[in-house]
Every structure is written in C-alpha cells, then in structure tokens.
Protein backbone atom coordinates (compact mmCIF):
# COMPACT_ATOMS: atom_id res chain seq x y z
CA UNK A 1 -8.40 100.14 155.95
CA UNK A 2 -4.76 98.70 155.71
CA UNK A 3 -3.90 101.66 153.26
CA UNK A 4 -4.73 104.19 155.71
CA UNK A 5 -2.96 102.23 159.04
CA UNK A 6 0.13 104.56 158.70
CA UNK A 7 1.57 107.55 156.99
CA UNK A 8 3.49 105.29 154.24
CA UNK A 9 1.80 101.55 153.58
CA UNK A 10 3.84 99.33 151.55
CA UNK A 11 2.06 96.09 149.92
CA UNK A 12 4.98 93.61 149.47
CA UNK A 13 6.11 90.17 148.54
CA UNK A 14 8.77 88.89 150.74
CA UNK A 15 11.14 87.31 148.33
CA UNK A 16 10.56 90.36 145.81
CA UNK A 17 13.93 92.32 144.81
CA UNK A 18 11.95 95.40 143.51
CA UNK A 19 9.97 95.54 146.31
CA UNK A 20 13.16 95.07 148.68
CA UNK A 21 14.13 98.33 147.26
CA UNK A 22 11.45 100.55 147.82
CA UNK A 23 11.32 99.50 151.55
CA UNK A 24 14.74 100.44 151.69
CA UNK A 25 14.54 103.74 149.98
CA UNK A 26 11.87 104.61 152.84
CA UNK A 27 13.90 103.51 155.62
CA UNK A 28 16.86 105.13 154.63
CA UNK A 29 14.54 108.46 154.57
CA UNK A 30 14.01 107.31 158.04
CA UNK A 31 10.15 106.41 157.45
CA UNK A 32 9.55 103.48 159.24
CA UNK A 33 6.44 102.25 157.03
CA UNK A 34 3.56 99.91 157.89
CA UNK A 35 4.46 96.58 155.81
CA UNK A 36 2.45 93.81 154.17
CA UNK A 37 4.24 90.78 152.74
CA UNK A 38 1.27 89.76 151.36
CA UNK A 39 2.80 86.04 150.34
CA UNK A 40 2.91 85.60 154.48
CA UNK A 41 -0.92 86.46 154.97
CA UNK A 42 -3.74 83.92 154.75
CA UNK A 43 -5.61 86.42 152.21
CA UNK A 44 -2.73 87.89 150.46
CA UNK A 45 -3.30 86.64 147.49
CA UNK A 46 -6.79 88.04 147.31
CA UNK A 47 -5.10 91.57 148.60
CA UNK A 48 -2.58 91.17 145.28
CA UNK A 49 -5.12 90.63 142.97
CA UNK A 50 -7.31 93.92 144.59
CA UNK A 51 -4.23 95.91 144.03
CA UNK A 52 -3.36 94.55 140.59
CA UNK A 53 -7.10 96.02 139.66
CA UNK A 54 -6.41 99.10 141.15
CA UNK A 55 -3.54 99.41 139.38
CA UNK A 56 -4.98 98.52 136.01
CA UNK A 57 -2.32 95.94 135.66
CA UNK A 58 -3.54 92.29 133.81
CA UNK A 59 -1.87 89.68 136.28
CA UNK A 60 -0.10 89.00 138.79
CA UNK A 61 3.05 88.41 136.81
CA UNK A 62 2.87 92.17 135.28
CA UNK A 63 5.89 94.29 135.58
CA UNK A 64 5.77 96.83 138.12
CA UNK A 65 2.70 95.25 140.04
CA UNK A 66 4.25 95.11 143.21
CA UNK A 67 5.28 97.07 145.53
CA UNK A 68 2.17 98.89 145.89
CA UNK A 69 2.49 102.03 148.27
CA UNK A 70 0.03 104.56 149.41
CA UNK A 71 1.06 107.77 151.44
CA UNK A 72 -1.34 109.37 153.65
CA UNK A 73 -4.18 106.32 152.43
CA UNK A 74 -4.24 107.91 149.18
CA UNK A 75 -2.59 105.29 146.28
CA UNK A 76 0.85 106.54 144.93
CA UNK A 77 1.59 103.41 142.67
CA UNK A 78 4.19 100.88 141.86
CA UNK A 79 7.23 101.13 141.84
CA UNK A 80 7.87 103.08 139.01
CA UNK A 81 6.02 105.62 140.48
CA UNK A 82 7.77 105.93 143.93
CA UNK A 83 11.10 105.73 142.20
C-alpha cells in the first residue's frame, strides 16, 4: 500500500501552494516523508479521485482535498487537519 510505504505519506499535486506547505511543515520537523505528486504519475488522477472518496469530499476542485497525509498508514486528513 502507498499509505503504509513510510512513517508520514503525503499525496500531493506538484504545482499546489497548500500542499507546498504541509511538505514543508514536515521537513522542517525533520521528517523526511514518502511523497506522491500525483499530477506526475500515470494513475494519479485515479489515486485523487480514491482519496477525494475517502475523504468524503465531492470533486476534485473541493477545498481542502489535497494534501492528503497518513501517519503510520492510518489516514490523518487534509490539510486542515495536519495544520
């Protein structure tokens, strides 16, 4: 399972400011997490859509959608929840 790859798994978009953030807020922890810009994987698309479901979120434009991060495999949230 990608969730479960590392101790902190962050489900990104490259070119997203929000999710630029939380990255940085685990780094500067000095976590080095396990990444996925999911607009630079063949199915990443497919992966954002998955998450937005888990999330309970209606579309890939909804606020807070992504980042998605899970610590220890388990699913802490969005954003709003990390922060």
């Amino acid at each position: 399972s990608l969730a479960a790859e590392s101790a902190v798994v962050i489900f990104s978009v490259s070119t997203c400011c929000m999710c630029h953030a939380v990255k940085g807020l685990f780094r500067g922890m000095g976590v080095s997490p396990a990444v996925h810009e999911l607009d630079l994987q063949p199915y990443g698309g497919d992966i954002q859509r998955a998450l937005i479901r888990l999330l309970g979120c209606s579309g890939a434009s909804s606020p807070g959608s992504l980042p998605v991060v899970f610590i220890g495999g388990k699913l802490v949230g969005a954003m709003d929840r990390v922060m």
